[in-house]
C-alpha atoms as a PDB file:
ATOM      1  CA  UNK A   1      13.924  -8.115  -9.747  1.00  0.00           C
ATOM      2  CA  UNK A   2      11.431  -5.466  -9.665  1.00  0.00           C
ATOM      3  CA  UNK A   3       8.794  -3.821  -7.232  1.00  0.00           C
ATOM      4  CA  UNK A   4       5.878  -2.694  -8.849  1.00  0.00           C
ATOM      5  CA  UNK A   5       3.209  -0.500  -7.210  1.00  0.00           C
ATOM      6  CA  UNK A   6      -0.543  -2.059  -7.055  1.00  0.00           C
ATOM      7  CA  UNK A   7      -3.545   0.515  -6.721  1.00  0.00           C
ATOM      8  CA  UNK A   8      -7.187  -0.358  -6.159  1.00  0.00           C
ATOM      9  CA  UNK A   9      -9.925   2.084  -6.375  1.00  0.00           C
ATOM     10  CA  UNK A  10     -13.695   0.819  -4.902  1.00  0.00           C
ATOM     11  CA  UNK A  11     -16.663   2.622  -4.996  1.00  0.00           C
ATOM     12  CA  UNK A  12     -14.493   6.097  -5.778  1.00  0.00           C
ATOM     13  CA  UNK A  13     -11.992   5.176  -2.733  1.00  0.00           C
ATOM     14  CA  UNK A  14      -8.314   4.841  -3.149  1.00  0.00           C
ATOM     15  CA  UNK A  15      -7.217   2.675  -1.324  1.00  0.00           C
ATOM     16  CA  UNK A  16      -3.137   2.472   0.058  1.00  0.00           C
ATOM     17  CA  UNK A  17      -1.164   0.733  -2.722  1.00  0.00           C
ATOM     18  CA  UNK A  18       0.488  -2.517  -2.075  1.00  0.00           C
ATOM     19  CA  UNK A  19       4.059  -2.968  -3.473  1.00  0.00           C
ATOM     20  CA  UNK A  20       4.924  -6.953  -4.959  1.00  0.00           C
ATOM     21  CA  UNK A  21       8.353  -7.825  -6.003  1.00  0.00           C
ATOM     22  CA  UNK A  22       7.901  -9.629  -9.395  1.00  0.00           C
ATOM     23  CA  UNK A  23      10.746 -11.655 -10.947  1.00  0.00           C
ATOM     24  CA  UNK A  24      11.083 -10.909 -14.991  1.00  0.00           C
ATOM     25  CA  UNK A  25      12.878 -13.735 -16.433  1.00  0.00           C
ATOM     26  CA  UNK A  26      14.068 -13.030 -20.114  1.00  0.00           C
ATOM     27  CA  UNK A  27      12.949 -16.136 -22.368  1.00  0.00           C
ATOM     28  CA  UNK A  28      15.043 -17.649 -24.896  1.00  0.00           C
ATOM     29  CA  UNK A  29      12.629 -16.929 -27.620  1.00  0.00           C
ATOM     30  CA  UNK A  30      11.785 -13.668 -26.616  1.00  0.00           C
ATOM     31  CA  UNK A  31       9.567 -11.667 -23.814  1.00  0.00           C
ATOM     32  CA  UNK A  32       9.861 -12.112 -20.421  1.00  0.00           C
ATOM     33  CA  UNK A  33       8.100 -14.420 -17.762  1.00  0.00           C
ATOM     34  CA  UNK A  34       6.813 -13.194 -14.663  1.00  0.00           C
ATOM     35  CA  UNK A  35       6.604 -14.206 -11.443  1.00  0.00           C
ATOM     36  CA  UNK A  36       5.215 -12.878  -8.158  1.00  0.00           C
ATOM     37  CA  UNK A  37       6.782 -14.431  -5.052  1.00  0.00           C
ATOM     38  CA  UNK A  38       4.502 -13.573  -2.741  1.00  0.00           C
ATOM     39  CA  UNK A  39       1.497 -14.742  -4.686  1.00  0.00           C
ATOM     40  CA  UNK A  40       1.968 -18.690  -5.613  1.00  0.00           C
ATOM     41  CA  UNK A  41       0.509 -19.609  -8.951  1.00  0.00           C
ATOM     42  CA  UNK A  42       0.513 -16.015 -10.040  1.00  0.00           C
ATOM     43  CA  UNK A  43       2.703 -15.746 -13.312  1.00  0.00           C
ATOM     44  CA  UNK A  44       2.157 -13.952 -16.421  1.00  0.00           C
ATOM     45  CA  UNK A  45       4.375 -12.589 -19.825  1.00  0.00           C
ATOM     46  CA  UNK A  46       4.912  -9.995 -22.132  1.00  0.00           C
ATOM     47  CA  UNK A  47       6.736  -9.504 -25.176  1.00  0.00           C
ATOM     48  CA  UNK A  48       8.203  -6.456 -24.451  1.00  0.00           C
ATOM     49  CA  UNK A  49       9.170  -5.459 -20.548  1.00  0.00           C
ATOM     50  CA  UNK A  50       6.636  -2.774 -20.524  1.00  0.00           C
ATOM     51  CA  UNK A  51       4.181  -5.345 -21.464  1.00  0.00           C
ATOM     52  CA  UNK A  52       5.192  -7.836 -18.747  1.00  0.00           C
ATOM     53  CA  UNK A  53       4.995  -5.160 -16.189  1.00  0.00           C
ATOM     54  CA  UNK A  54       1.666  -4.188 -17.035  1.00  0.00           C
ATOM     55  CA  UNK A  55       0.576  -7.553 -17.199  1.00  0.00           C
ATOM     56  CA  UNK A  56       1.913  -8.455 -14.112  1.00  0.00           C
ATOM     57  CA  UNK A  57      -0.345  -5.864 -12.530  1.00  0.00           C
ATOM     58  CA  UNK A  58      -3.345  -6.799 -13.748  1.00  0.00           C
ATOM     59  CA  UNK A  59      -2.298 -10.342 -13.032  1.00  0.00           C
ATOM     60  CA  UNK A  60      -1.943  -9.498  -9.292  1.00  0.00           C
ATOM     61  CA  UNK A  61      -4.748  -7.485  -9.252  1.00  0.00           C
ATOM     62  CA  UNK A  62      -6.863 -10.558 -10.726  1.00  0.00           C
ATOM     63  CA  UNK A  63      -5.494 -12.693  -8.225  1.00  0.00           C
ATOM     64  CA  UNK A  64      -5.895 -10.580  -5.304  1.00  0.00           C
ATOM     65  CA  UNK A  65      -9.588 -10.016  -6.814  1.00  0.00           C
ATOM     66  CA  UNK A  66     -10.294 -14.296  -6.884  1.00  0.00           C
ATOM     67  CA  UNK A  67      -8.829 -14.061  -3.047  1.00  0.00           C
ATOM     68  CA  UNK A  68     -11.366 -11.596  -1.803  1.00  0.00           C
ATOM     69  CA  UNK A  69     -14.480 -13.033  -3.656  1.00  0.00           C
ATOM     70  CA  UNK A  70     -12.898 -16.353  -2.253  1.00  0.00           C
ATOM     71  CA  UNK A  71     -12.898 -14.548   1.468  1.00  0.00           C
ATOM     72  CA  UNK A  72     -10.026 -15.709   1.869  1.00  0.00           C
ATOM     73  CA  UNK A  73      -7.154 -13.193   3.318  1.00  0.00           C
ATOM     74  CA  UNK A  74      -5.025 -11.057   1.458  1.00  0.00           C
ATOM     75  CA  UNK A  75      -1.737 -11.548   1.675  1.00  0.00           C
ATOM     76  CA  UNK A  76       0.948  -9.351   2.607  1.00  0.00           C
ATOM     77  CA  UNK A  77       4.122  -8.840   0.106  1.00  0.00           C
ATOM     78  CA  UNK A  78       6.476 -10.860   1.321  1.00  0.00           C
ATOM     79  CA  UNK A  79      10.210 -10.114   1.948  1.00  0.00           C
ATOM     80  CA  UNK A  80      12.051 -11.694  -0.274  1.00  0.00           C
ATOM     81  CA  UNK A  81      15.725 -12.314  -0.052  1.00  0.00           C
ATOM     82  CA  UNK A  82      18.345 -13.453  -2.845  1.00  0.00           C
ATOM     83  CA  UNK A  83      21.472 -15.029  -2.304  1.00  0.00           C
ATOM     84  CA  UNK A  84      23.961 -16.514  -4.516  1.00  0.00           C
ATOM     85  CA  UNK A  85      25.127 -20.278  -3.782  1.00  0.00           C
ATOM     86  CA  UNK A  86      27.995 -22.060  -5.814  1.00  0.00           C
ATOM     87  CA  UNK A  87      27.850 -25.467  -5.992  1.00  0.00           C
END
């Protein structure tokens, strides 16, 4: 699991930036899927992590970008919580 930062800058203004936890899931032929819980339907890859990661952000960024033109409200990163369960 990792939390990676999101910064938007409109018309010269930063603007406070929003942290998403993304889940990087290692594939069996190589890279890495990713997966933002907070933001259904928003996955991406990479073949290297680095990659992933930066895709991820531009993924989220994208998607937060289709929500606004869609004036539709932005959500707020979730809290997520794990837990192991045996079965």
């Amino acid at each position: 699991m990792m939390t990676t930062n999101l910064c938007t800058a409109e018309s010269g203004k930063e603007e406070t930036p929003m942290e998403f936890t993304v889940i990087l899931e290692e594939c069996e032929e190589g890279g890495y899927t990713v997966t933002c819980p907070a933001l259904p339907g928003c996955v991406t890859e990479g073949d290297t992590y680095e990659e992933a990661l930066q895709n991820a952000k531009e993924a989220i960024a994208g998607y937060l970008e289709a929500m606004e033109k869609q004036a539709r409200m932005t959500p707020s990163p979730a809290t997520v919580q794990y837990a192991k369960v045996a079965v």
